[in-house]
ModelCIF file with pLDDT and N, C-alpha, C, O atoms, coordinates in Angstrom:
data_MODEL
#
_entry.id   MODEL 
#
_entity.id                         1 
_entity.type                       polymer 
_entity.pdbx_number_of_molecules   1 
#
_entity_poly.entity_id                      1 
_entity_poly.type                           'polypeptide(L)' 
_entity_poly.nstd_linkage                   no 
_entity_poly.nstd_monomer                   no 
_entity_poly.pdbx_seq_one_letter_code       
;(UNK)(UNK)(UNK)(UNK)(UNK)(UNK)(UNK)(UNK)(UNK)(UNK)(UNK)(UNK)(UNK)(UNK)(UNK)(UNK)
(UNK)(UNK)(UNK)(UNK)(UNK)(UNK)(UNK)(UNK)(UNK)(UNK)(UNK)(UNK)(UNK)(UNK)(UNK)(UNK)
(UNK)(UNK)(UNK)(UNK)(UNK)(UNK)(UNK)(UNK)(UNK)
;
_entity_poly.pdbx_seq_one_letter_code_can   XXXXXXXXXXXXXXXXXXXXXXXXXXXXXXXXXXXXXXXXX 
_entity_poly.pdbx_strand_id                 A 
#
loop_
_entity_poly_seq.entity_id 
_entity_poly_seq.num 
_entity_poly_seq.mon_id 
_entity_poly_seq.hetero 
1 1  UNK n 
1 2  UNK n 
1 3  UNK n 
1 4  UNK n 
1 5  UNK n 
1 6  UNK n 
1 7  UNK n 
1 8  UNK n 
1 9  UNK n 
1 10 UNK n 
1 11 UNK n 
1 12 UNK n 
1 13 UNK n 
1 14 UNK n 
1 15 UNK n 
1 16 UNK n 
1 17 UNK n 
1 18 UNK n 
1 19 UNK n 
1 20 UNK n 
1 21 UNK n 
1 22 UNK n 
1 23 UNK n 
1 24 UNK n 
1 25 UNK n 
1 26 UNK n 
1 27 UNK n 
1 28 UNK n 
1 29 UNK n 
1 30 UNK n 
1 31 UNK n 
1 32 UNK n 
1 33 UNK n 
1 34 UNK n 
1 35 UNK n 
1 36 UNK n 
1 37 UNK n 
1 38 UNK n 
1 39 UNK n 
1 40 UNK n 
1 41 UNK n 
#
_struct_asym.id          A 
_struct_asym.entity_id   1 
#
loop_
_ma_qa_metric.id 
_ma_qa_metric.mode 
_ma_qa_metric.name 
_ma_qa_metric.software_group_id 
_ma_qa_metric.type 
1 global pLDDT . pLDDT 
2 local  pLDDT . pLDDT 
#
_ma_qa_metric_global.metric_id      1 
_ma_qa_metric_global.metric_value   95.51 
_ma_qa_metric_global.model_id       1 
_ma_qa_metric_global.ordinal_id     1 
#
loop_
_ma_qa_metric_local.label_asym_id 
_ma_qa_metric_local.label_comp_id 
_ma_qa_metric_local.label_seq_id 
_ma_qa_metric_local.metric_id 
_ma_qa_metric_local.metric_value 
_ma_qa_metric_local.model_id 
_ma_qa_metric_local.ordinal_id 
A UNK 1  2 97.00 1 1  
A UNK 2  2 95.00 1 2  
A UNK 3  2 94.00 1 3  
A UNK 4  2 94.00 1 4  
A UNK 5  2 91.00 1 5  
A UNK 6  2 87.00 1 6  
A UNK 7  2 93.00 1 7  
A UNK 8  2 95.00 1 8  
A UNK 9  2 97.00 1 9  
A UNK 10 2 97.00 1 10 
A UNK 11 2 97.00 1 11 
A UNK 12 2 98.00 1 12 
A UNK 13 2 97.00 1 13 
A UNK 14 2 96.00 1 14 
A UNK 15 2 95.00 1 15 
A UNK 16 2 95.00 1 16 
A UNK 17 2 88.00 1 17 
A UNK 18 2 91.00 1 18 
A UNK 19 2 94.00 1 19 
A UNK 20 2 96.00 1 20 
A UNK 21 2 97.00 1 21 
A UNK 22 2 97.00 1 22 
A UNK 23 2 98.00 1 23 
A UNK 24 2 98.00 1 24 
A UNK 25 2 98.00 1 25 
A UNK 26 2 98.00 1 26 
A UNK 27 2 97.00 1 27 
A UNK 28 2 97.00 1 28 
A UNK 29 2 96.00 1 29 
A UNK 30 2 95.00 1 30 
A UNK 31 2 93.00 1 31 
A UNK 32 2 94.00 1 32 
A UNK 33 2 95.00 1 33 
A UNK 34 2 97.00 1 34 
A UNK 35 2 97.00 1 35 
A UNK 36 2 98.00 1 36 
A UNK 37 2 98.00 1 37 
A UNK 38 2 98.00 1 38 
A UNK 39 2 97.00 1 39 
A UNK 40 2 96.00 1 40 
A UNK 41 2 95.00 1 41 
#
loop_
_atom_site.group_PDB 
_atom_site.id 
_atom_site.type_symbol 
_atom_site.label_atom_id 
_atom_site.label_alt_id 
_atom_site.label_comp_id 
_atom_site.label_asym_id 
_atom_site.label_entity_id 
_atom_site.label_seq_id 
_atom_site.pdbx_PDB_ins_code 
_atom_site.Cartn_x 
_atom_site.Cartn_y 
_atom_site.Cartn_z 
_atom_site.occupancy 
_atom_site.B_iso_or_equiv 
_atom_site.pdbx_formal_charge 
_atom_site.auth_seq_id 
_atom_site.auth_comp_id 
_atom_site.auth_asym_id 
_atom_site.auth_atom_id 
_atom_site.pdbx_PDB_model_num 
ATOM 1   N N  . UNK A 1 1  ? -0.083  -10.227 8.730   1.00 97.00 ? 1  UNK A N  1 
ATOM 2   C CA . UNK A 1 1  ? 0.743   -10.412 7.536   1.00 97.00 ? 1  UNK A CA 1 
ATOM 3   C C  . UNK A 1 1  ? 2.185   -10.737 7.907   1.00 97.00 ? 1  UNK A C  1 
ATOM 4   O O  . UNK A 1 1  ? 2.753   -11.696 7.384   1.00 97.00 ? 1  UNK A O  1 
ATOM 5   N N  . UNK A 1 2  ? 2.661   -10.114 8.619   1.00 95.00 ? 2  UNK A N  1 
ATOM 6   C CA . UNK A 1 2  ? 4.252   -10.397 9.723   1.00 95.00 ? 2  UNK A CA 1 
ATOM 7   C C  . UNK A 1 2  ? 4.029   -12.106 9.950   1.00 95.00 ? 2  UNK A C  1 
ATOM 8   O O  . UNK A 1 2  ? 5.017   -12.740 10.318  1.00 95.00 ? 2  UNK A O  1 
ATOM 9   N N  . UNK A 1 3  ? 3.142   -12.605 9.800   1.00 94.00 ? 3  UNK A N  1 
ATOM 10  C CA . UNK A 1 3  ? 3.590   -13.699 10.965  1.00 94.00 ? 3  UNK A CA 1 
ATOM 11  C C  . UNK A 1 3  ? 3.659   -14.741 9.649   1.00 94.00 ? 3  UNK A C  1 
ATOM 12  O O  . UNK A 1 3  ? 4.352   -15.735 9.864   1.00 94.00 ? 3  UNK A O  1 
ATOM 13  N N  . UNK A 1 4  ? 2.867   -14.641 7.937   1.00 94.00 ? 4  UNK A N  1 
ATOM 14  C CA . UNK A 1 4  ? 2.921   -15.078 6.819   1.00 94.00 ? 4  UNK A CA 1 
ATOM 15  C C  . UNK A 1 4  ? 3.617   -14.770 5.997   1.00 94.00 ? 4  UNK A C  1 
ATOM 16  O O  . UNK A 1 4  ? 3.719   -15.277 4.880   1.00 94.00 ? 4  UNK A O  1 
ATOM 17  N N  . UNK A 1 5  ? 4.344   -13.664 6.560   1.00 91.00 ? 5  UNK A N  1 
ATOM 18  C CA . UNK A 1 5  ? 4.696   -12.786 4.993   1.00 91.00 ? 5  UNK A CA 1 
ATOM 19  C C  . UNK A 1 5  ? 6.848   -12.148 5.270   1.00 91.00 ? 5  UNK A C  1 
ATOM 20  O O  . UNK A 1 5  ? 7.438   -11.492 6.128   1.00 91.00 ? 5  UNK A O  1 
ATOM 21  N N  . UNK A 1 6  ? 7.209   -12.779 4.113   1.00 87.00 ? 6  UNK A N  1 
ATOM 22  C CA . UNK A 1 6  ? 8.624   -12.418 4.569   1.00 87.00 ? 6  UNK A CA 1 
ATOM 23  C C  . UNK A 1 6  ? 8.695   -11.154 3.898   1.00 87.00 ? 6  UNK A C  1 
ATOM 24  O O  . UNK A 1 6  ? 9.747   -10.592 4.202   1.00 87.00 ? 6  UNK A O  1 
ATOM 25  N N  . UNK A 1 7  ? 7.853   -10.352 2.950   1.00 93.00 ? 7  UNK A N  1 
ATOM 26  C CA . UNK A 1 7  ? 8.134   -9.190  2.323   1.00 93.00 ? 7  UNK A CA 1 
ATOM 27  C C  . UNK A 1 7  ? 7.966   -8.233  3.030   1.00 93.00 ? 7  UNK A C  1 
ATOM 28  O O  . UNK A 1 7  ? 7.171   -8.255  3.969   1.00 93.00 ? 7  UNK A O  1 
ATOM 29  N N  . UNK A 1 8  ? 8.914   -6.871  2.615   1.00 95.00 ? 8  UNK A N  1 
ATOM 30  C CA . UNK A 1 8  ? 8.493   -5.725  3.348   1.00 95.00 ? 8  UNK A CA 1 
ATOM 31  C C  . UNK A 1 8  ? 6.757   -5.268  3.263   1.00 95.00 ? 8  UNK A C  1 
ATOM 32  O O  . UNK A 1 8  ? 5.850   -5.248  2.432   1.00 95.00 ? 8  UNK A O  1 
ATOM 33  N N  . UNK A 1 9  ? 6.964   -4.977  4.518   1.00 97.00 ? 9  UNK A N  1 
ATOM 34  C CA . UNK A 1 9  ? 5.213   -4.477  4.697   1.00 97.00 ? 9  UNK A CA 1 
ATOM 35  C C  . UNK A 1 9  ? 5.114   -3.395  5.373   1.00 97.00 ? 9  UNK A C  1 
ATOM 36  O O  . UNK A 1 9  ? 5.479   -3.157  6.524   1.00 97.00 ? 9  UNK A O  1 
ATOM 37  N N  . UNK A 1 10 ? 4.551   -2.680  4.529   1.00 97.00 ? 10 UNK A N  1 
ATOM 38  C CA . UNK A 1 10 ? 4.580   -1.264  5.193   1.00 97.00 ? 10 UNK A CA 1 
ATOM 39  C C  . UNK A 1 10 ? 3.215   -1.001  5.562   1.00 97.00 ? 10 UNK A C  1 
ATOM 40  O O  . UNK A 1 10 ? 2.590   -1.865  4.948   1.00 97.00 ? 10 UNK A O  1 
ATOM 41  N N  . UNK A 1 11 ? 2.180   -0.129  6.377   1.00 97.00 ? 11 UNK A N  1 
ATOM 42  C CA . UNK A 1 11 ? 1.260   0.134   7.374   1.00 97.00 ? 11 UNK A CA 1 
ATOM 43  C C  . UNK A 1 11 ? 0.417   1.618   6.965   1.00 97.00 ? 11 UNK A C  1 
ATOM 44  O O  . UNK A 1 11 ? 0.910   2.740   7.089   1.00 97.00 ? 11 UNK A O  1 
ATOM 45  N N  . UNK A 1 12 ? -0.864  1.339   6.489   1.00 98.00 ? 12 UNK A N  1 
ATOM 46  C CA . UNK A 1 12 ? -1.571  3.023   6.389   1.00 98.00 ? 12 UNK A CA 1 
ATOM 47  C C  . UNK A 1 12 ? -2.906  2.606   7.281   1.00 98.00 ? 12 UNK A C  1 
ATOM 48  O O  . UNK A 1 12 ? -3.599  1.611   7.490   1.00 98.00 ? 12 UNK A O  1 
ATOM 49  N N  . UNK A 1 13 ? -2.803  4.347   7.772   1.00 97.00 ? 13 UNK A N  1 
ATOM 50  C CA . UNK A 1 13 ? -3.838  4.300   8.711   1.00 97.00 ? 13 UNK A CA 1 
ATOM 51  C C  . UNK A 1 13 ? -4.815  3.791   8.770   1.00 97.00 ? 13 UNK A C  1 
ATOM 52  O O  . UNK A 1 13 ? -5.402  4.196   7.767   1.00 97.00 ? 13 UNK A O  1 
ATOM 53  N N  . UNK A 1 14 ? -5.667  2.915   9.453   1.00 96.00 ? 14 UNK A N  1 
ATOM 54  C CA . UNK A 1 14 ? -7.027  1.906   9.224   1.00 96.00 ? 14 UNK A CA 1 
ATOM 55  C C  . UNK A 1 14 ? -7.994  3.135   8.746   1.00 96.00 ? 14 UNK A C  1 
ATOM 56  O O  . UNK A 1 14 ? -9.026  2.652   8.280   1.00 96.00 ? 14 UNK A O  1 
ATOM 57  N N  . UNK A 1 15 ? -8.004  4.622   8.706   1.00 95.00 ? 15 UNK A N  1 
ATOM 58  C CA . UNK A 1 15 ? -9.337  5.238   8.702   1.00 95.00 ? 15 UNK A CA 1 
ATOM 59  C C  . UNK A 1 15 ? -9.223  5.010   6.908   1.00 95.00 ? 15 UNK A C  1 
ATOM 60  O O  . UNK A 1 15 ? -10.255 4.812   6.266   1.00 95.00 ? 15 UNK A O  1 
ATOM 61  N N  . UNK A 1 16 ? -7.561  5.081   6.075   1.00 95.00 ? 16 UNK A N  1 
ATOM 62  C CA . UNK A 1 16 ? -7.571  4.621   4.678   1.00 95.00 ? 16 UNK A CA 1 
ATOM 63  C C  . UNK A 1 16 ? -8.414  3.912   4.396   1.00 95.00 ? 16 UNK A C  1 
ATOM 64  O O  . UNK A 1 16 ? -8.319  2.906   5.099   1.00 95.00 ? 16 UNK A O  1 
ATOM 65  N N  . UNK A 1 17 ? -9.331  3.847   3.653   1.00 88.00 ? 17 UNK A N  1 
ATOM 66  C CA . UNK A 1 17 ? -10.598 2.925   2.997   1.00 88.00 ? 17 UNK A CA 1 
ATOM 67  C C  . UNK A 1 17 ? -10.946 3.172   1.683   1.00 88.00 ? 17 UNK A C  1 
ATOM 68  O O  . UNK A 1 17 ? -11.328 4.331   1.522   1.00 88.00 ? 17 UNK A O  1 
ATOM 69  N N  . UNK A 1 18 ? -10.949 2.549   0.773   1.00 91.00 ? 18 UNK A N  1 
ATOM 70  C CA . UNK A 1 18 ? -11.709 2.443   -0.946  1.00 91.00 ? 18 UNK A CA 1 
ATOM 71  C C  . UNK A 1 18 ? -10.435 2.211   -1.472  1.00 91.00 ? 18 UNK A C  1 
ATOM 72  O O  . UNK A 1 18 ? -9.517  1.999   -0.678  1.00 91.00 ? 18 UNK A O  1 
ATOM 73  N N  . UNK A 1 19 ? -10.171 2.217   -2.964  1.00 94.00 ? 19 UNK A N  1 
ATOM 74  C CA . UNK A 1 19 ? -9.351  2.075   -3.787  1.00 94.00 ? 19 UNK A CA 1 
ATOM 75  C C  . UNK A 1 19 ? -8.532  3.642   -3.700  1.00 94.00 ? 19 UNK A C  1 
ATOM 76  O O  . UNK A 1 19 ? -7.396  3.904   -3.306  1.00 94.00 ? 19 UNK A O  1 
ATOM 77  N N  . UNK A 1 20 ? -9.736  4.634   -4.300  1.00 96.00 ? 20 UNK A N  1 
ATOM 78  C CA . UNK A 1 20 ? -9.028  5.823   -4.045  1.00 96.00 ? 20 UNK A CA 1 
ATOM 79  C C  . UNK A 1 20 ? -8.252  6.840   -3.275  1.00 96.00 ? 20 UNK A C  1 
ATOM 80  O O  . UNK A 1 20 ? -7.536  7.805   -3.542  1.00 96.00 ? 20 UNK A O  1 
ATOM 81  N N  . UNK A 1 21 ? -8.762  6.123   -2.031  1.00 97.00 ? 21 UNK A N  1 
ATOM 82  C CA . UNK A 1 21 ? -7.963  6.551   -0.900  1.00 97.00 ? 21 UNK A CA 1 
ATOM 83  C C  . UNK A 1 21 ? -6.661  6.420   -0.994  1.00 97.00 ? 21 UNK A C  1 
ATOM 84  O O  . UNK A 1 21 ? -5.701  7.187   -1.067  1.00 97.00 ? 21 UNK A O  1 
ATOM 85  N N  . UNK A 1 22 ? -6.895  4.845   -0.971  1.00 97.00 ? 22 UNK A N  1 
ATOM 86  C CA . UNK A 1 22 ? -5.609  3.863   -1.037  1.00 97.00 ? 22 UNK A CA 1 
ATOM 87  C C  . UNK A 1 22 ? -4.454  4.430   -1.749  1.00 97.00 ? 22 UNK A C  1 
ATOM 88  O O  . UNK A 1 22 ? -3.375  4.807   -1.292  1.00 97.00 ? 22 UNK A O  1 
ATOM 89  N N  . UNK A 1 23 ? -4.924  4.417   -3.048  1.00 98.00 ? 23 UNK A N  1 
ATOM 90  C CA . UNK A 1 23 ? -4.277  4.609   -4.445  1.00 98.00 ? 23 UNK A CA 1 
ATOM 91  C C  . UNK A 1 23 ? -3.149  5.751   -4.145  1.00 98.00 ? 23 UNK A C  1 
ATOM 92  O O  . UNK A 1 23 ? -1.924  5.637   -4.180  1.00 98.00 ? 23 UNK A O  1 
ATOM 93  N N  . UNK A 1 24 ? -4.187  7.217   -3.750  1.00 98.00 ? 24 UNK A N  1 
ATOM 94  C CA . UNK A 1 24 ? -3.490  8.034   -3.515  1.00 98.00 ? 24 UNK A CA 1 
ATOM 95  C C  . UNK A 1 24 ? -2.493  8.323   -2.414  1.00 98.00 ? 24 UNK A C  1 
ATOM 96  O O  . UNK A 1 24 ? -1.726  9.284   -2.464  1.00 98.00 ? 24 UNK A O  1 
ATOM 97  N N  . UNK A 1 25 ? -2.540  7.294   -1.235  1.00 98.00 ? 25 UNK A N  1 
ATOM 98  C CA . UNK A 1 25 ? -1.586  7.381   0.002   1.00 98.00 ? 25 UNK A CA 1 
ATOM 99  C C  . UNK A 1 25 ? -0.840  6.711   -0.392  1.00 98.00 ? 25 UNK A C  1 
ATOM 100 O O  . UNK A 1 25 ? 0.258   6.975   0.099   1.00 98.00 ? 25 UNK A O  1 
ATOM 101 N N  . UNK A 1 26 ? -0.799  5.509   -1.407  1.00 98.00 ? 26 UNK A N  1 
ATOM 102 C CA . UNK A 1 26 ? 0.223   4.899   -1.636  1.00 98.00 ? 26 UNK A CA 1 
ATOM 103 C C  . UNK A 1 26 ? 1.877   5.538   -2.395  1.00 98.00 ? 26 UNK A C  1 
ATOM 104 O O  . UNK A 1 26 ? 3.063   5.306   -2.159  1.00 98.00 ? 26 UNK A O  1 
ATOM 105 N N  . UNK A 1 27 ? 0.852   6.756   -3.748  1.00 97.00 ? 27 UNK A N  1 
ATOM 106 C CA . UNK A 1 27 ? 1.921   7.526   -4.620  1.00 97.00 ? 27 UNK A CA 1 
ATOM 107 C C  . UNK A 1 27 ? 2.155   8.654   -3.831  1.00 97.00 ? 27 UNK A C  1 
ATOM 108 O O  . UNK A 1 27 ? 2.619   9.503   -4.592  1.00 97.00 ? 27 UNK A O  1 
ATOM 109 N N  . UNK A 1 28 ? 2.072   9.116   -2.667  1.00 97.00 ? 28 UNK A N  1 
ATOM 110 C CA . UNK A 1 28 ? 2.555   10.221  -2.252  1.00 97.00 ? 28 UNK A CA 1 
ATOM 111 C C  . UNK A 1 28 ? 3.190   9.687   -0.867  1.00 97.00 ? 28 UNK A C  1 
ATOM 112 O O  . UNK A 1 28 ? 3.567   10.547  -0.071  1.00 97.00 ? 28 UNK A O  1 
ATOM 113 N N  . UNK A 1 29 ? 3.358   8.070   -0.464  1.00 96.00 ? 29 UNK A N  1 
ATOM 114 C CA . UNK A 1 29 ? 3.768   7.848   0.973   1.00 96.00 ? 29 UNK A CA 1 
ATOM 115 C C  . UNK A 1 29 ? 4.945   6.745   0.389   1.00 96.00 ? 29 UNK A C  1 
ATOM 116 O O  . UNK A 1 29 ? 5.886   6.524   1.152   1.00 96.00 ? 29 UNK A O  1 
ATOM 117 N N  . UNK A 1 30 ? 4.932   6.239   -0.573  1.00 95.00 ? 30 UNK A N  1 
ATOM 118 C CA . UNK A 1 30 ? 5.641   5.177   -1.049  1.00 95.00 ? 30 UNK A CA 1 
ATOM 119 C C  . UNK A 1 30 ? 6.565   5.123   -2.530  1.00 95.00 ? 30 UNK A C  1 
ATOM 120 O O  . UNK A 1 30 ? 7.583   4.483   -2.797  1.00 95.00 ? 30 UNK A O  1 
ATOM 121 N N  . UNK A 1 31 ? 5.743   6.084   -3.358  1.00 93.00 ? 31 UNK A N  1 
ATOM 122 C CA . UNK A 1 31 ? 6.212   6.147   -4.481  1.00 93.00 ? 31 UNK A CA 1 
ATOM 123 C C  . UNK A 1 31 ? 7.651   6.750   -4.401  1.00 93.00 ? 31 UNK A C  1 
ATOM 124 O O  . UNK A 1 31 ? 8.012   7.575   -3.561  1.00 93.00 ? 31 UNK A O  1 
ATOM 125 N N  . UNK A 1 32 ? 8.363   6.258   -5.325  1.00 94.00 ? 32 UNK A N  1 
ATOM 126 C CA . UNK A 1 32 ? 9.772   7.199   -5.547  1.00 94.00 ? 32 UNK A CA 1 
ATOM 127 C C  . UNK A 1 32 ? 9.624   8.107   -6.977  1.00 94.00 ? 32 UNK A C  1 
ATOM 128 O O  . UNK A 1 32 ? 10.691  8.462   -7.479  1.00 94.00 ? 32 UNK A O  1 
ATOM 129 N N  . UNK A 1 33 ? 8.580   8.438   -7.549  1.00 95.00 ? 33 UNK A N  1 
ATOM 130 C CA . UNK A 1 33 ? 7.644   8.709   -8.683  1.00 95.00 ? 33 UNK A CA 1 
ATOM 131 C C  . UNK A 1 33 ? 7.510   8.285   -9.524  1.00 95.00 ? 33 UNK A C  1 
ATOM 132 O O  . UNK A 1 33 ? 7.043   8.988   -10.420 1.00 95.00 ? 33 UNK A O  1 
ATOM 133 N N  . UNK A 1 34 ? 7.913   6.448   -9.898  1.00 97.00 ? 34 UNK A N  1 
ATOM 134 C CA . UNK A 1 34 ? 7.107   5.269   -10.538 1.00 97.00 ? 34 UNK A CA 1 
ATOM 135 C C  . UNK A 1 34 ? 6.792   4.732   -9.683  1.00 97.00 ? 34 UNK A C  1 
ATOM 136 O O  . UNK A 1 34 ? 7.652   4.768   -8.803  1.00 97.00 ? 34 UNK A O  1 
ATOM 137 N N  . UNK A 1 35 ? 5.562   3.955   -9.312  1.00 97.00 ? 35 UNK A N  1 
ATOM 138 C CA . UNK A 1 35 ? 4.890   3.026   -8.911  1.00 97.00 ? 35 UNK A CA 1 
ATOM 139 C C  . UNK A 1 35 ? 3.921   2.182   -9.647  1.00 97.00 ? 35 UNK A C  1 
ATOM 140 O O  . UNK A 1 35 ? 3.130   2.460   -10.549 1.00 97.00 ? 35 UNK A O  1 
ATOM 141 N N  . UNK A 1 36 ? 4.228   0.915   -8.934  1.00 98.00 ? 36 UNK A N  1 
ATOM 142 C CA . UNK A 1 36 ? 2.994   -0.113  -10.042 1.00 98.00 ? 36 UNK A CA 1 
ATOM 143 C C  . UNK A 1 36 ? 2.444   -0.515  -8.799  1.00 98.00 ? 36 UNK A C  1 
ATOM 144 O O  . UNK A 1 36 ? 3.124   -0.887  -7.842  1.00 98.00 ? 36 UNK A O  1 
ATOM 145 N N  . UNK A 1 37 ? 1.022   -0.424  -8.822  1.00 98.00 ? 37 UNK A N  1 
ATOM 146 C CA . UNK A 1 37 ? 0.345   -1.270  -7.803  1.00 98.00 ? 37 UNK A CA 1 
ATOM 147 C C  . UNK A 1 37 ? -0.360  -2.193  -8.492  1.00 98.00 ? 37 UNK A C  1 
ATOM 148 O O  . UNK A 1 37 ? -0.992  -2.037  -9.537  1.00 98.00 ? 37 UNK A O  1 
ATOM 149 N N  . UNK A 1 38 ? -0.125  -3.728  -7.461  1.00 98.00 ? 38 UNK A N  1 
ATOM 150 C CA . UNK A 1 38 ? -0.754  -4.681  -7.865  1.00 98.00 ? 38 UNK A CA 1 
ATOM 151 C C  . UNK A 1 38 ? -1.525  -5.023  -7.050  1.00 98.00 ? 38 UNK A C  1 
ATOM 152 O O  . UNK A 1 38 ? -1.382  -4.882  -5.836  1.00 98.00 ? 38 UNK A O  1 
ATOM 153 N N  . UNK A 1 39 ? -2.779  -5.698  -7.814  1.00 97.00 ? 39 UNK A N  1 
ATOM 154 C CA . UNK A 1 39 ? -4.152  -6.403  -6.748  1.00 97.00 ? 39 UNK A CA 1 
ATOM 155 C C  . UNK A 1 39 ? -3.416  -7.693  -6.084  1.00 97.00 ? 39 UNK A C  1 
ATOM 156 O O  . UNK A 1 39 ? -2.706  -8.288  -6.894  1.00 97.00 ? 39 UNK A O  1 
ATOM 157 N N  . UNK A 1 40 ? -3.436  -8.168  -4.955  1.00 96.00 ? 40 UNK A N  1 
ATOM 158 C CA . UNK A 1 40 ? -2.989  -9.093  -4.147  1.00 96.00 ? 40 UNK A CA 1 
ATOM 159 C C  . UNK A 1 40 ? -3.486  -10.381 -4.569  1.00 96.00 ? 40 UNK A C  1 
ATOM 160 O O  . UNK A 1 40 ? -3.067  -11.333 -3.911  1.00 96.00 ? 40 UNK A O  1 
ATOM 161 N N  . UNK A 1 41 ? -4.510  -10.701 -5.785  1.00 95.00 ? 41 UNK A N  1 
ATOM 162 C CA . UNK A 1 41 ? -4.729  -11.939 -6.217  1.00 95.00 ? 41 UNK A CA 1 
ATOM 163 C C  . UNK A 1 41 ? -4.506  -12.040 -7.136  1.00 95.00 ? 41 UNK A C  1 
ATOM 164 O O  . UNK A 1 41 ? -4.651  -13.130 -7.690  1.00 95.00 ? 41 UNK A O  1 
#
């Protein structure tokens, strides 16, 4: 993504897998306590 992508990109552990995983590492590693996550397409 670094070598396509000028936006910040931040990194969760590869064992992170499903939506729910995701979801939840995102609001407790990223959130400032709003977050909007968007699908990448």
């Amino acid at each position: 993504y670094e070598d396509v992508c000028s936006a910040k990109i931040i990194t969760h552990p590869d064992k992170i897998s499903g939506i729910g995983m995701l979801r939840n590492w995102i609001v407790e590693n990223v959130s400032d306590g709003i977050c909007v996550m968007l699908d990448d397409d």
